[in-house]
Protein backbone atom coordinates (compact mmCIF):
# COMPACT_ATOMS: atom_id res chain seq x y z
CA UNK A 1 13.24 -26.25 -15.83
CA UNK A 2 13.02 -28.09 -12.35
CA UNK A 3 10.75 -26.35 -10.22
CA UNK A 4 12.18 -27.79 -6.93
CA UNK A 5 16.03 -26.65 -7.97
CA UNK A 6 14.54 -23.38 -8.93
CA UNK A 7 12.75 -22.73 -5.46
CA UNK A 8 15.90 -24.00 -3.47
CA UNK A 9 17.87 -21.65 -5.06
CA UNK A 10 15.87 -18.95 -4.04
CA UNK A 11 15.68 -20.11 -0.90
CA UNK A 12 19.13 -20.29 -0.06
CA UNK A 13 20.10 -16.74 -1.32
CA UNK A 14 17.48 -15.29 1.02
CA UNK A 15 18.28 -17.59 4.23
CA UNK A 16 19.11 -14.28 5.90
CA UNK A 17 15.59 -12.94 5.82
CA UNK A 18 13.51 -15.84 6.03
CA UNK A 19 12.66 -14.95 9.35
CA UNK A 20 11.46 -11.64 8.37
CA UNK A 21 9.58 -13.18 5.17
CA UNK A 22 7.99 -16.10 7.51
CA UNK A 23 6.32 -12.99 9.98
CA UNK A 24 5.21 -11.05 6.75
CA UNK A 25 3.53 -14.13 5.30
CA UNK A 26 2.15 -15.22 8.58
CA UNK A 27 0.87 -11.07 8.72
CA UNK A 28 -0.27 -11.33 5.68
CA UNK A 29 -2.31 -13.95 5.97
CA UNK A 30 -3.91 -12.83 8.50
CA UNK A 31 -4.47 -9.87 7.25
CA UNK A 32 -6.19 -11.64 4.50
CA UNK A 33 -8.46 -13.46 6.90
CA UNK A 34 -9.52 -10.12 9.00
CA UNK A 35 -10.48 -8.69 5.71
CA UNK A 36 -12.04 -11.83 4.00
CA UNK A 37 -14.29 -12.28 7.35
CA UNK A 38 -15.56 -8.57 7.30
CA UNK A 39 -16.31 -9.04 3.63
CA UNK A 40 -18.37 -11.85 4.44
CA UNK A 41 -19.92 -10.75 7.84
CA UNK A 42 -20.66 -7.35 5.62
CA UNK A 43 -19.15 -4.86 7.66
């Protein structure tokens, strides 16, 4: 199985909301980073 063909595919059945996916990833992430860096400053 081709991963590339496999991840266009998916891709191009959710063009629609890949605006809405890009802001929850880039939420996300930075969710992800508040957390991490009060995990690490240990608060």
């Amino acid at each position: 199985m081709n991963l590339k063909e496999k991840n266009s595919e998916t891709y191009s059945s959710a063009e629609i909301p890949s605006a809405w996916h890009n802001t929850l990833v880039q939420t996300g992430l930075k969710d992800i980073l508040l957390k991490l860096h009060k995990f690490i400053s240990g608060t």
